[in-house]
Protein backbone atom coordinates (compact mmCIF):
# COMPACT_ATOMS: atom_id res chain seq x y z
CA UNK A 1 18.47 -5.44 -6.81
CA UNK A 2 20.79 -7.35 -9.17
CA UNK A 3 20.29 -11.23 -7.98
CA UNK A 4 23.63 -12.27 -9.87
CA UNK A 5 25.56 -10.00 -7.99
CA UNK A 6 27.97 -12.38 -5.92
CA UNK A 7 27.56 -10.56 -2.85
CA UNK A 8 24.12 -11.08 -2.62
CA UNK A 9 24.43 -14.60 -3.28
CA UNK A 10 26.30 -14.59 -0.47
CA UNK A 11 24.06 -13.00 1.73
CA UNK A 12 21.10 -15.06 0.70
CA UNK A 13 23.78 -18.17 1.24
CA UNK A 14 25.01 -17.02 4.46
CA UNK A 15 21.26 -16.38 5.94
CA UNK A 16 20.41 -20.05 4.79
CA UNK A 17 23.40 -21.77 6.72
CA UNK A 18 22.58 -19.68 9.53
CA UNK A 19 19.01 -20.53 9.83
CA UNK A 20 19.18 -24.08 8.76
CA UNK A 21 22.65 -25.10 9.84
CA UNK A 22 23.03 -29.34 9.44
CA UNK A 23 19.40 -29.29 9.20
CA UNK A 24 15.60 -28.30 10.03
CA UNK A 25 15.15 -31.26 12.34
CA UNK A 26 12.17 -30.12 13.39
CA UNK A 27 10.49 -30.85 10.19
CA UNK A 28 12.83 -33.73 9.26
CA UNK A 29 11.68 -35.36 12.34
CA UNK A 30 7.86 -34.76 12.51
CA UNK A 31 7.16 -34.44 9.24
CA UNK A 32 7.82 -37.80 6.87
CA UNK A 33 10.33 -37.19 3.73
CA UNK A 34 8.57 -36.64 0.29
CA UNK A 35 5.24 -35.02 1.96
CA UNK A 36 3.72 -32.36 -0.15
CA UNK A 37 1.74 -29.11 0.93
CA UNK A 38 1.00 -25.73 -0.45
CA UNK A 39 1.32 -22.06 1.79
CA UNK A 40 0.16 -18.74 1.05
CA UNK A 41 1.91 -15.63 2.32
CA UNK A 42 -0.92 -13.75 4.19
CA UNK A 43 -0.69 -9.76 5.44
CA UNK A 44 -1.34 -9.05 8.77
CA UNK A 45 -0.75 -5.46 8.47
CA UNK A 46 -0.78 -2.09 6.33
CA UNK A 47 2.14 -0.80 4.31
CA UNK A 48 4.05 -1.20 1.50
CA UNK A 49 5.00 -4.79 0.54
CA UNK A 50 8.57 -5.50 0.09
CA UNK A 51 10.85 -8.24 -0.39
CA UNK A 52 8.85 -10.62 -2.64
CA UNK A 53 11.60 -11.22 -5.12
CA UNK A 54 14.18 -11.62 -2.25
CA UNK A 55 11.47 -14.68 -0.90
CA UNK A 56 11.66 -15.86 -4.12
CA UNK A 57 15.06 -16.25 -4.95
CA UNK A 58 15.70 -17.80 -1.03
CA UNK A 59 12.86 -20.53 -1.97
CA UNK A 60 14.34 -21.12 -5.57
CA UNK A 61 18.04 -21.43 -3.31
CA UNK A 62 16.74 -24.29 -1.40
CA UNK A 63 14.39 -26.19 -3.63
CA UNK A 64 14.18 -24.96 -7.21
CA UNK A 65 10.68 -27.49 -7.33
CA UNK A 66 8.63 -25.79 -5.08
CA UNK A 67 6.52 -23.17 -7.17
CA UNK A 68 6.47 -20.03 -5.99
CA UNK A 69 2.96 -18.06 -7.47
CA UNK A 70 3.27 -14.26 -6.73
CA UNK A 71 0.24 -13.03 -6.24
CA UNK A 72 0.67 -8.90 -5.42
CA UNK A 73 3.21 -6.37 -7.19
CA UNK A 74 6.39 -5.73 -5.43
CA UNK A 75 6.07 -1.90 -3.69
CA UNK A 76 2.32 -2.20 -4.40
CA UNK A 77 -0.02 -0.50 -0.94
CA UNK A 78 -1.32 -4.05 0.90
CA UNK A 79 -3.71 -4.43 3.80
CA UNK A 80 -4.64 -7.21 6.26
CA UNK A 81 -5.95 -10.42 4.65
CA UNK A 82 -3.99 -9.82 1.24
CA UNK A 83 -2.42 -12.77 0.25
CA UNK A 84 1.21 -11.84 -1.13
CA UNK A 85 1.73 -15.03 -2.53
CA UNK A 86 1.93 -18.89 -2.79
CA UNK A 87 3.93 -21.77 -2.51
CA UNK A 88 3.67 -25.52 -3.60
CA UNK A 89 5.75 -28.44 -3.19
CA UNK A 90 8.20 -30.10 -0.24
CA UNK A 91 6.67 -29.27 2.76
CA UNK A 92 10.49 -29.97 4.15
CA UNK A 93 11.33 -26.86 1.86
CA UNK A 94 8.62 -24.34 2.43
CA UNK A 95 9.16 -24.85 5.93
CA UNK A 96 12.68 -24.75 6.11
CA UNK A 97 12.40 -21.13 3.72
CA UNK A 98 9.46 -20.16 5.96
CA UNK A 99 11.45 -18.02 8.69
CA UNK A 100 13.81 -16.42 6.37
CA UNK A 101 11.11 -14.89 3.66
CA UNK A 102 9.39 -13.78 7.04
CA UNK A 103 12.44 -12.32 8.17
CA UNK A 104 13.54 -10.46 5.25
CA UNK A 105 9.84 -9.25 3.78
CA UNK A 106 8.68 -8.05 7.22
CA UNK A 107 11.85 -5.91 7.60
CA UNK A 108 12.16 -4.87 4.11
CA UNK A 109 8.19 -3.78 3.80
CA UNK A 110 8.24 -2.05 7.04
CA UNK A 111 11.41 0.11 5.86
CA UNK A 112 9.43 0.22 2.57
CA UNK A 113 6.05 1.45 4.50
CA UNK A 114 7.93 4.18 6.54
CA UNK A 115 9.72 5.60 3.60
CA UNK A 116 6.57 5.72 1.65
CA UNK A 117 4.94 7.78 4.11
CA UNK A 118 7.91 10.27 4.37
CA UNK A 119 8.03 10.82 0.69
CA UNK A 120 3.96 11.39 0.22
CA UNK A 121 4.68 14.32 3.14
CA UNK A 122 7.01 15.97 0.96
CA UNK A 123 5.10 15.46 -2.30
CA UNK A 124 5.21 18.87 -4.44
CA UNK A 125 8.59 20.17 -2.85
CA UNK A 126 11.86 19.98 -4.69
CA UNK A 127 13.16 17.89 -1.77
CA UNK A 128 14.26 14.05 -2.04
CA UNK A 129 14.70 11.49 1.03
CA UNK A 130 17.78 9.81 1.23
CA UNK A 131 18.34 6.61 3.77
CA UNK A 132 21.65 7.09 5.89
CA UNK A 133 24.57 3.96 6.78
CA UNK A 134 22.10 3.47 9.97
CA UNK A 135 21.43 -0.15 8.51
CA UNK A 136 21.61 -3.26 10.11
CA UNK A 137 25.40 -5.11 9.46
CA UNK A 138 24.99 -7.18 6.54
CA UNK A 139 21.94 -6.21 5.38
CA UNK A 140 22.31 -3.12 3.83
CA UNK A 141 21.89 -4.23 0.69
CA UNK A 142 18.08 -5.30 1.11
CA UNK A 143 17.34 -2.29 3.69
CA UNK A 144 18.79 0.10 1.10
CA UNK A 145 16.76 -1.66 -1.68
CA UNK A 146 13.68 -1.57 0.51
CA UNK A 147 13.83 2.12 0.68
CA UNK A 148 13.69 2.57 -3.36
CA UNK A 149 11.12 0.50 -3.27
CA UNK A 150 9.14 2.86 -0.78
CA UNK A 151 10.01 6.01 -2.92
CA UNK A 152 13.45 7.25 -1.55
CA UNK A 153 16.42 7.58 -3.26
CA UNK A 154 20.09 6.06 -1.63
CA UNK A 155 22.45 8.04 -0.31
CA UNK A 156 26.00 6.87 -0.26
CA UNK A 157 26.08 3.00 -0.27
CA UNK A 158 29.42 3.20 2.39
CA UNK A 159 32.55 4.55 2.92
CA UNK A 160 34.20 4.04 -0.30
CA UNK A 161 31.49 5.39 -2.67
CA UNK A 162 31.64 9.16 -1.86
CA UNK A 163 33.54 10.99 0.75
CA UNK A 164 31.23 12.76 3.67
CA UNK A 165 33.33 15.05 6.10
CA UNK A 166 31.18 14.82 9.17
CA UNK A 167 32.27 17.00 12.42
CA UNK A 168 34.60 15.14 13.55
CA UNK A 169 36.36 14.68 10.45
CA UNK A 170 36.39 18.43 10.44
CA UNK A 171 37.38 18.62 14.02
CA UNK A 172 40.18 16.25 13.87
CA UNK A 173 42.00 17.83 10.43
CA UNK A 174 41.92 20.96 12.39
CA UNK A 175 38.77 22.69 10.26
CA UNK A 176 36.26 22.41 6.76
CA UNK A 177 39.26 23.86 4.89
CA UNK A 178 41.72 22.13 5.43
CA UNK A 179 40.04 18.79 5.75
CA UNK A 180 38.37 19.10 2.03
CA UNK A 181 42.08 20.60 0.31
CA UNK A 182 43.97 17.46 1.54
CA UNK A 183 40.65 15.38 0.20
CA UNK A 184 40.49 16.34 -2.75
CA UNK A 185 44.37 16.37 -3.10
CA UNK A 186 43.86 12.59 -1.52
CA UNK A 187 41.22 11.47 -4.75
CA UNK A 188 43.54 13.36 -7.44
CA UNK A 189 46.48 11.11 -5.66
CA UNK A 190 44.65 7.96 -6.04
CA UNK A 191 42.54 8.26 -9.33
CA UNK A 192 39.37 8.70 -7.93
CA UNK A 193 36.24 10.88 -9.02
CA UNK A 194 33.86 10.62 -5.90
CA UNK A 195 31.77 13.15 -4.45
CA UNK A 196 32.69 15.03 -1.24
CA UNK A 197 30.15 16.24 0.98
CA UNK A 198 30.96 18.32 4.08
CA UNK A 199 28.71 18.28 7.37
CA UNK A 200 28.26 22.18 8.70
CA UNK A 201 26.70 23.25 11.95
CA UNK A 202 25.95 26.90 11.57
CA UNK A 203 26.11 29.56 8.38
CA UNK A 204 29.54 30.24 9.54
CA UNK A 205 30.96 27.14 8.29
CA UNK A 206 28.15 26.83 5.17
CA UNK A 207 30.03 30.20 4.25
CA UNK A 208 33.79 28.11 4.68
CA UNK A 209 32.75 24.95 2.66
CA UNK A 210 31.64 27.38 0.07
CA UNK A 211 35.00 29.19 -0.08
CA UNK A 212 36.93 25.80 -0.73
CA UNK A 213 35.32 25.69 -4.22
CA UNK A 214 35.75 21.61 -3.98
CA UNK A 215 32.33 20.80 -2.63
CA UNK A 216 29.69 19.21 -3.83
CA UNK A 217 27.19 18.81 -1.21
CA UNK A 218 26.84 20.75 1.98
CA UNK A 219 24.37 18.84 5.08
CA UNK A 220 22.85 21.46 7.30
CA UNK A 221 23.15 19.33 10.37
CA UNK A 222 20.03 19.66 13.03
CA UNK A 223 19.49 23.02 11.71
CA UNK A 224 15.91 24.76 12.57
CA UNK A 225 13.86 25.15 9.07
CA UNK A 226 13.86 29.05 9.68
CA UNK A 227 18.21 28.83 9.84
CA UNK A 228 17.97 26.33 6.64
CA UNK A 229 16.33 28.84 4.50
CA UNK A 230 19.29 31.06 5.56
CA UNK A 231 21.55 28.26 4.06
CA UNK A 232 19.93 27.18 1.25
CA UNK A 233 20.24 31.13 0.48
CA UNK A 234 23.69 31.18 0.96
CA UNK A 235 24.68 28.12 -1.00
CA UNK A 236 22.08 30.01 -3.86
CA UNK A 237 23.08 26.59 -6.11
CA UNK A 238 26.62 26.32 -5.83
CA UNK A 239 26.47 22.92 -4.80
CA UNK A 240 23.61 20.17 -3.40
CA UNK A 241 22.44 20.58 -0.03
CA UNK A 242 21.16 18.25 2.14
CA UNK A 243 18.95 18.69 5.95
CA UNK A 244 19.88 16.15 7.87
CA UNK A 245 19.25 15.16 12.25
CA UNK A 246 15.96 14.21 14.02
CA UNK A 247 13.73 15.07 11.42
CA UNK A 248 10.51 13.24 11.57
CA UNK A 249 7.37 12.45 9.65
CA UNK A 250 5.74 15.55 11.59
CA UNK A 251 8.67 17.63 10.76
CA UNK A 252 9.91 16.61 7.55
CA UNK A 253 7.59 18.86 5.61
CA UNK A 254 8.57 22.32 7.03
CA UNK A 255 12.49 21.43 6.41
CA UNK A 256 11.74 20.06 2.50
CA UNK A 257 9.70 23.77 1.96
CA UNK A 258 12.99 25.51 2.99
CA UNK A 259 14.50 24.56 -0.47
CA UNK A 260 16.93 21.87 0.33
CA UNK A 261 17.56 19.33 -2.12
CA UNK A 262 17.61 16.76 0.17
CA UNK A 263 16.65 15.22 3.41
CA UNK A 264 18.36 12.17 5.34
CA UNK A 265 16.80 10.06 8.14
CA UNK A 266 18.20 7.79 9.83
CA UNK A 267 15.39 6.50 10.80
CA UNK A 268 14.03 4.82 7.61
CA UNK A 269 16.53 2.16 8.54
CA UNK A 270 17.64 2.18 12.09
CA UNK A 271 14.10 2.62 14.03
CA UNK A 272 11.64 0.46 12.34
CA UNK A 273 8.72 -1.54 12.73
CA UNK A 274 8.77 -4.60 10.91
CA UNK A 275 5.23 -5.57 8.53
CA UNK A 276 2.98 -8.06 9.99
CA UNK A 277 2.88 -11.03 7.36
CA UNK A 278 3.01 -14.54 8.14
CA UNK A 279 3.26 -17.99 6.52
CA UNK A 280 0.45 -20.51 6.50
CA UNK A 281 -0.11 -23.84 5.39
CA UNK A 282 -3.91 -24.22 2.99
């Protein structure tokens, strides 16, 4: 994650004033100004941790003093009582960062922790993981991030970085032909060399994204494994295919054994739980 990108300044900005607003006047008015402490990040949980530069660069954001001592690897396997890492300085400051790195490092490590365990289940297949656009507004960045640092490897970041033709693009440009000709006649119009990817439902239209020639990824969408070894046959490396709908950690292994090239879930993003860690004074 690139730190001097603007847009995650923003982010990091925009999650301070929301958090902190005109002030933490809970600590301004318990706590008396200039009082120094010291915290230490301590795991709760099991997983993958996640996040820890993200905590970092939120502390340095609102008091470049305190000193931040990381303690544990980012992506490295942690376990409850770990101790991620420190902090020392304005107690104002650590507690006024406190909820955010929470916020951030439990999400981030539990999409982290999930992913992890989907990519060690497909482990000697050809098959990758790919996250999906399931993310939370905003924070796609970090939960996209999060599931690199668990193993997996991005799909498209949004709409504008490669074209997907799901079914009801197909539907509503009247079929897979005609939908990917006026695409690609679309990207030539406008300069633009993205990827197209085509959503099918059955070999029948595997068969018609083939014929367009102009395809470069075809999702097998909530096939069975025994149909996607059909379709990975058919395709015979044409183009990338992908498996894709309700696949799950019990599943996941009998779809990447089919052949396909890739696997998306949803899930890595949209359906998880959040790492146990929490911030305490010492």
């Amino acid at each position: 994650m690139n730190f001097n990108d603007p847009f995650v300044k923003q982010l990091i900005d925009l999650a301070i004033a929301e958090d902190i607003g005109d002030g933490d006047h809970s600590s301004l008015g318990s706590i008396p100004a200039g009082t120094q402490g010291q915290a230490r990040l301590l795991v709760k949980d099991e997983g993958v941790l996640c996040g820890m530069y993200l905590a970092m660069h939120i502390m340095e954001r609102i008091d470049a003093d305190v000193v931040f001592h990381q303690l544990i690897d980012e992506g490295a396997w942690v376990k409850y009582g770990d101790i991620a890492f420190t902090v020392k300085g304005s107690v104002h400051s650590i507690l006024q960062a406190e909820r955010l790195m929470l916020n951030f490092m439990q999400r981030m490590s539990g999409i982290a922790t999930v992913t992890k365990r989907l990519v060690d289940e497909i482990e000697g297949t050809n098959a990758k993981l790919l996250d999906t656009r399931k993310t939370t507004p905003g924070l796609r960045t970090f939960e996209k991030y999060a599931v690199t640092v668990g193993g997996g490897v991005n799909h498209r970041f949004a709409l504008w970085d490669m074209v997907m033709l799901k079914d009801n693009h197909n539907d509503y440009a009247g079929g897979i032909t005609g939908g990917v000709t006026r695409t690609k006649e679309y990207l030539n119009s406008k300069g633009k060399n993205i990827k197209i990817e085509v959503e099918t439902r059955d070999l029948k239209e595997v068969q018609e994204a083939l014929d367009t020639g102009l395809v470069d990824r075809i999702m097998f969408d909530n096939f069975s494994p025994e149909l996607m070894v059909d379709a990975v046959k058919l395709v015979n490396g044409k183009c990338e295919t992908e498996a894709s709908g309700g696949i799950t950690c019990d599943t996941i292994r009998s779809y990447a054994e089919t052949g396909v090239d890739y696997i998306s879930v949803g899930a890595l993003t949209h359906s998880v739980k959040s790492l146990d860690l929490s911030l305490k004074e010492f």
